[in-house]
Protein backbone atom coordinates (compact mmCIF):
# COMPACT_ATOMS: atom_id res chain seq x y z
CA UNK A 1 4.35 18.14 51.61
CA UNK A 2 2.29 20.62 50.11
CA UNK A 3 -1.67 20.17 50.99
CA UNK A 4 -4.25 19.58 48.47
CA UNK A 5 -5.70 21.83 45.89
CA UNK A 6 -9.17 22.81 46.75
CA UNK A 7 -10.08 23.43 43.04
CA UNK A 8 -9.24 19.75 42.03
CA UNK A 9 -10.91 18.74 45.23
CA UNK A 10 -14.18 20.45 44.29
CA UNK A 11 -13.70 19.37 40.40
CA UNK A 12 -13.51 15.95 41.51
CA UNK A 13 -16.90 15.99 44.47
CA UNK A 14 -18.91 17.98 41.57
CA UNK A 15 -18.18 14.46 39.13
CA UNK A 16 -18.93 12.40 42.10
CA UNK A 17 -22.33 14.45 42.49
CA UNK A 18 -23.05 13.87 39.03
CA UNK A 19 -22.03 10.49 38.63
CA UNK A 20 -24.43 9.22 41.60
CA UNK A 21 -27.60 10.72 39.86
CA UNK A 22 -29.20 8.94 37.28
CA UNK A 23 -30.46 12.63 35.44
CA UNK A 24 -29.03 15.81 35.01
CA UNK A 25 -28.74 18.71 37.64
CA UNK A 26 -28.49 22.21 37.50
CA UNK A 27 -26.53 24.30 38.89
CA UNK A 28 -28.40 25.40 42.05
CA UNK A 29 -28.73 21.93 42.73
CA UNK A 30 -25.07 21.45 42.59
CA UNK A 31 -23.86 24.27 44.35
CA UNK A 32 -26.26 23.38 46.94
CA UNK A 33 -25.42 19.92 47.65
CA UNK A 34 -21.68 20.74 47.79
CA UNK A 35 -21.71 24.30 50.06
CA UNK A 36 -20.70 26.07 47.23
CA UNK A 37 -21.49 29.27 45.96
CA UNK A 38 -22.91 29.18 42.45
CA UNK A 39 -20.32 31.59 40.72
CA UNK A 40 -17.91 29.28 42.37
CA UNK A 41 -19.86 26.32 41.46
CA UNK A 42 -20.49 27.43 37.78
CA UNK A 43 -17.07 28.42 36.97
CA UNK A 44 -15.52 24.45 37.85
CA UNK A 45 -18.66 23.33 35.59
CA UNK A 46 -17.48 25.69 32.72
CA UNK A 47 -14.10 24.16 33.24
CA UNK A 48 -14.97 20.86 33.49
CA UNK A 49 -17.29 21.55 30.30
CA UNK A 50 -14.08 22.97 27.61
CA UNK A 51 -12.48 19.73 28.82
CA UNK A 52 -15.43 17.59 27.83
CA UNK A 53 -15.89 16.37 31.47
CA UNK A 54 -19.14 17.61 31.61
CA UNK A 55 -21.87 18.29 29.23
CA UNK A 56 -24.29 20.74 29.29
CA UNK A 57 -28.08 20.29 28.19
CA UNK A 58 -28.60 23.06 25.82
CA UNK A 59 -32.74 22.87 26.42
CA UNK A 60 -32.99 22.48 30.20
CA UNK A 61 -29.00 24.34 31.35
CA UNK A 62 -28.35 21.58 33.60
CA UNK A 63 -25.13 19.32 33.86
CA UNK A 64 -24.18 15.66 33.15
CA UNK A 65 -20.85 14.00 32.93
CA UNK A 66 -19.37 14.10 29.38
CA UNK A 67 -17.63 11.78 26.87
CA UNK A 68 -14.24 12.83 27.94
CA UNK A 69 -13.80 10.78 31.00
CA UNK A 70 -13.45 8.05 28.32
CA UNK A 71 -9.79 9.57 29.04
CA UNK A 72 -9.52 8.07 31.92
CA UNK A 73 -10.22 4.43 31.00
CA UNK A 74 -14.58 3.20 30.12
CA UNK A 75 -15.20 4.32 34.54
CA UNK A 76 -17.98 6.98 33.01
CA UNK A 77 -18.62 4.98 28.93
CA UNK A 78 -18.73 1.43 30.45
CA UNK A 79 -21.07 -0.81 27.94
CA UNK A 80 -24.83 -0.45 28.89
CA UNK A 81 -23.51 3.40 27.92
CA UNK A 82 -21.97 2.48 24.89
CA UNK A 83 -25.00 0.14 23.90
CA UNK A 84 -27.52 3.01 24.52
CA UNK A 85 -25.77 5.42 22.11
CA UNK A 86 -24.93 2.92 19.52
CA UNK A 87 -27.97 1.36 19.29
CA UNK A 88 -30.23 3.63 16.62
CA UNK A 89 -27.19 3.30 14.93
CA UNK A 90 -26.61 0.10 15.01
CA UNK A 91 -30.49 -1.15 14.18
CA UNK A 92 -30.32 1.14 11.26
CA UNK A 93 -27.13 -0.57 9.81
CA UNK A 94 -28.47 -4.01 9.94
CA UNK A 95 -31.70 -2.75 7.59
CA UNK A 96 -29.44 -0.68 5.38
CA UNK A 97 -26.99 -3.95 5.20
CA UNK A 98 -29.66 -6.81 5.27
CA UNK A 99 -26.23 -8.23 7.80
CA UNK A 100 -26.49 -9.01 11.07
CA UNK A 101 -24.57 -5.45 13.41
CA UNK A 102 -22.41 -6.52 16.41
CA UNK A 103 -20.86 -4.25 18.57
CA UNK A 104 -18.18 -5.07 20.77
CA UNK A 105 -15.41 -3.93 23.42
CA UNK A 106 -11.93 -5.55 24.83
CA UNK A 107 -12.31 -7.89 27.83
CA UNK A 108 -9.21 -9.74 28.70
CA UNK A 109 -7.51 -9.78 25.65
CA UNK A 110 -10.83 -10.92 23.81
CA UNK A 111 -14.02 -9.15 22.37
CA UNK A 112 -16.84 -8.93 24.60
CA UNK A 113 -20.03 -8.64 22.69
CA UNK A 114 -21.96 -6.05 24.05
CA UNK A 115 -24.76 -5.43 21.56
CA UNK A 116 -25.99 -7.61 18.53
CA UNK A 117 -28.81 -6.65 16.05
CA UNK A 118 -30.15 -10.12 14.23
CA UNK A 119 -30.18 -9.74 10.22
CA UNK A 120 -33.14 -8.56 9.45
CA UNK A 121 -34.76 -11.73 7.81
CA UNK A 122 -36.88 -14.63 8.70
CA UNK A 123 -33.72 -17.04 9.29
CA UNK A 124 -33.27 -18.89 12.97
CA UNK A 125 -30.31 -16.71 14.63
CA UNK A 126 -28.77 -16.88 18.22
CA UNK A 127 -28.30 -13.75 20.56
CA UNK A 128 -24.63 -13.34 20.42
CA UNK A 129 -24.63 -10.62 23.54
CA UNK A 130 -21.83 -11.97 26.14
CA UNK A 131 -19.99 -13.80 23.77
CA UNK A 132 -16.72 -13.66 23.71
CA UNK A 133 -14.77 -13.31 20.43
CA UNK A 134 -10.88 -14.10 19.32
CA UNK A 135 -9.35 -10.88 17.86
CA UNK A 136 -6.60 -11.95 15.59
CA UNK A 137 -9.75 -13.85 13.61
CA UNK A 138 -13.05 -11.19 13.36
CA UNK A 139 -12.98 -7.79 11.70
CA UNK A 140 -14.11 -6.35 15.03
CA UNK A 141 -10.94 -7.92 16.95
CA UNK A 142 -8.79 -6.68 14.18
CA UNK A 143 -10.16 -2.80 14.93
CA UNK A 144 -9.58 -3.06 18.66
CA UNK A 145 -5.98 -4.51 18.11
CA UNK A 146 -5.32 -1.62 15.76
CA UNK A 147 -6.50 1.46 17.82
CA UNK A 148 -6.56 -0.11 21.55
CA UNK A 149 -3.07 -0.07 23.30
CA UNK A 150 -3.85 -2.30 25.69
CA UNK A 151 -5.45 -4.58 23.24
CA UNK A 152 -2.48 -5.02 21.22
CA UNK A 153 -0.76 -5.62 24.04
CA UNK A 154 -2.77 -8.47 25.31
CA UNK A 155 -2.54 -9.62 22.04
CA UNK A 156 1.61 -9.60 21.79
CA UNK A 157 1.69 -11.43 24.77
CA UNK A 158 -0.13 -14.26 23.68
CA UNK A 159 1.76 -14.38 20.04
CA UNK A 160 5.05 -14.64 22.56
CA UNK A 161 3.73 -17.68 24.15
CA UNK A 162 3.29 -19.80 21.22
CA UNK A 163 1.24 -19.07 17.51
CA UNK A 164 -1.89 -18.10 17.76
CA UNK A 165 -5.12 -20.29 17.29
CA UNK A 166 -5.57 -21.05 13.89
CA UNK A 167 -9.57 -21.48 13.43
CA UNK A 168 -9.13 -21.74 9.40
CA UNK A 169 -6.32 -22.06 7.12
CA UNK A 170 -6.85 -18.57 6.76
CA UNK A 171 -6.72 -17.26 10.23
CA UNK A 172 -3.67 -15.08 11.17
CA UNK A 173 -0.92 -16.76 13.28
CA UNK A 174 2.20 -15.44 13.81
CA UNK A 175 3.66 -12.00 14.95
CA UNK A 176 4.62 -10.88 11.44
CA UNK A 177 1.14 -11.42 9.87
CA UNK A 178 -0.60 -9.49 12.48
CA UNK A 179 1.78 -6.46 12.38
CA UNK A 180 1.09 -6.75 8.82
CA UNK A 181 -2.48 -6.86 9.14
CA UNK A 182 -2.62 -4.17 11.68
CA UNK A 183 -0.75 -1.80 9.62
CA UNK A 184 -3.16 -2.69 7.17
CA UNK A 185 -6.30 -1.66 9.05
CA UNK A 186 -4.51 1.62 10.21
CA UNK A 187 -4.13 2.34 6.77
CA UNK A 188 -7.53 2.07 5.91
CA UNK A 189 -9.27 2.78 8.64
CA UNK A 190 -11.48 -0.42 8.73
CA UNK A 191 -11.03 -4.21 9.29
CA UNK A 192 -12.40 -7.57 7.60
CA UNK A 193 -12.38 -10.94 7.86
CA UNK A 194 -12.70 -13.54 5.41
CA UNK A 195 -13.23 -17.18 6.56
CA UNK A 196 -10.88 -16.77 9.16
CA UNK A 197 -13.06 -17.62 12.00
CA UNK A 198 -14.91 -19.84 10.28
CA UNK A 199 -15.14 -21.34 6.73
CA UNK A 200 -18.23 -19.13 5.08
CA UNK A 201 -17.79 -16.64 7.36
CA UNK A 202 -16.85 -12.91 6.82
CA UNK A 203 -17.17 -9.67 8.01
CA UNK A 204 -16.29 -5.48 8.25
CA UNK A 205 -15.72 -3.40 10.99
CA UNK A 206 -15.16 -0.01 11.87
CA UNK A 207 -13.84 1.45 15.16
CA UNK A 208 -16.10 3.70 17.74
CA UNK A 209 -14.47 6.89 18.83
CA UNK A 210 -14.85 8.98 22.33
CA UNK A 211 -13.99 12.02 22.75
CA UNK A 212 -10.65 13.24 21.35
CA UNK A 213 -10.40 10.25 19.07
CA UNK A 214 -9.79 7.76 21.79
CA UNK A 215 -11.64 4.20 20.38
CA UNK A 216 -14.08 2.67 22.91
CA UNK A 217 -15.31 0.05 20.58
CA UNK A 218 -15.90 -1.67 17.10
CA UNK A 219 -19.07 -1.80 15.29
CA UNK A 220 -19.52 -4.05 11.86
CA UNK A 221 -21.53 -6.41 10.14
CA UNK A 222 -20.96 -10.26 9.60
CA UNK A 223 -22.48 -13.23 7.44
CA UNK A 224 -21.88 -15.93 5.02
CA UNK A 225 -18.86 -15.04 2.52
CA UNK A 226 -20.77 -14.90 -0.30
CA UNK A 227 -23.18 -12.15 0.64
CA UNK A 228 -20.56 -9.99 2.44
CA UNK A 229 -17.89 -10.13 -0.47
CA UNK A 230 -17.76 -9.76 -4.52
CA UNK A 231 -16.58 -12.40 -6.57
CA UNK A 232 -12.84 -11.04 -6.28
CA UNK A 233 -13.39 -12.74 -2.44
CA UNK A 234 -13.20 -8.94 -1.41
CA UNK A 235 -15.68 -6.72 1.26
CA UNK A 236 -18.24 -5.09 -0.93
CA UNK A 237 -17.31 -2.02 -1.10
CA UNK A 238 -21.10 0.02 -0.24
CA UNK A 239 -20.53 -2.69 2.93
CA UNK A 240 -18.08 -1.32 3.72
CA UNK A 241 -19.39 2.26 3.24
CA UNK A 242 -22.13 1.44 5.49
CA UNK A 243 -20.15 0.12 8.31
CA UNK A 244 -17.88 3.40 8.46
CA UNK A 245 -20.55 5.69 7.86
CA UNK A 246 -22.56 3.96 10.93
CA UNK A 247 -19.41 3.81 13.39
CA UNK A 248 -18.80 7.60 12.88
CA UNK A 249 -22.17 8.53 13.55
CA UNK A 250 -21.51 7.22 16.76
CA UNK A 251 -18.25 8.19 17.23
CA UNK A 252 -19.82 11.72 16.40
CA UNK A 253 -22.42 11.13 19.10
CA UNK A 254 -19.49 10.48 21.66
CA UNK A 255 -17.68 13.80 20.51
CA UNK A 256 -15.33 12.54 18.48
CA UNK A 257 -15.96 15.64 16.03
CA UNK A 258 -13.61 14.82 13.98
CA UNK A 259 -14.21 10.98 12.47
């Protein structure tokens, strides 16, 4: 058997380094907590770098894992990470919508809540952080089902045990409606509900991109029917603006350049 590759094994100690530190470090400080000599050092951080593995500080030169490890499954973008980039984000959607933001993630073949920002009114509302959501039935579920693979799978193999819960008359069941629906939100590129997980209930969504287009998460707004859609029982359509515009800024801030 051939023996390891001392390249990959020094790739892999300088993400350890970094991942241990709660700051950045340069490259002296690298190099000298490894035993390695800084052109050697600096040339596995410049590769590391064009593969978004690591991200340089522009001000201060030093090194901090990047977005990209979102590759290899939420080990580096797990969601206090998520939350922290989201959150300007997410604070300024609820003002621009007057809805209340959620942002949320896949746990188990549900959405884990992992950030909620309340309307921004006077009204009595409940933290929803923690919660867990169904997916087949929220706007945010719908976005995860579309874009995550292992999502939809979850998803498929709960529609092959039986239908799936039925919250409202409204509320997808079968396997037919949600390939239907899914195709849907591919389509467009955004997800709503519309009294599907509850009567008066509604909402839009948008998914949150890492690096290379991979989606980490949903963001999108929710409230009562009424306020959420026009008269035609459809999203308004500046919502819906709002919600995509928000969920690429943070996709943007993640490095996914291109949404």
């Amino acid at each position: 058997m051939p023996g390891p590759v001392q390249s990959i094994e020094r790739a892999a100690a300088i993400l350890r380094l970094l991942a241990q530190g709660s700051g950045r470090l340069g490259l002296t400080e690298i190099a000298n907590s490894l035993g390695l000599a800084r052109g050697t050092a600096h040339g596995i951080l410049r590769t590391l770098q064009l593969v978004g593995f690591v991200e340089q500080d522009e001000a201060t030169g030093k090194y901090q894992l990047g977005a990209a490890l979102l590759h290899l499954g939420t080990s580096y973008l797990d969601v206090n990470e998520l939350r922290s980039r989201a959150i300007n984000w997410a604070d300024a959607l609820a003002a621009r919508s007057g809805e209340a933001v959620r942002i949320g993630t896949h746990l188990q073949g549900k959405v884990l809540v992992v950030h909620h920002v309340f309307r921004p009114d006077d009204s009595l509302q409940t933290l929803d952080v923690g919660m867990l959501l169904p997916m087949h039935a929220t706007a945010i579920g719908k976005v995860l089902l579309a874009y995550d693979a292992n999502a939809a799978a979850a998803q498929q193999d709960a529609v092959q045990d039986g239908e799936l819960e039925q919250f409202t008359r409204r509320t997808v069941r079968t396997r037919r409606e949600m390939s239907r629906m899914l195709a849907t939100v591919r389509e467009h590129g955004w997800a709503s509900d519309v009294d599907e997980a509850g009567m008066g209930e509604a909402g839009v969504a948008a998914p949150i991109r890492g690096y290379g287009g991979l989606v980490v998460g949903a963001m999108g707004i929710s409230g009562a029917t009424e306020r959420i859609c026009d008269s035609g029982g459809r999203p308004r359509p500046d919502l819906v603006g709002y919600v995509r515009d928000a969920a690429r800024a943070v996709s943007r801030d993640l490095g996914a350049s291109r949404w």
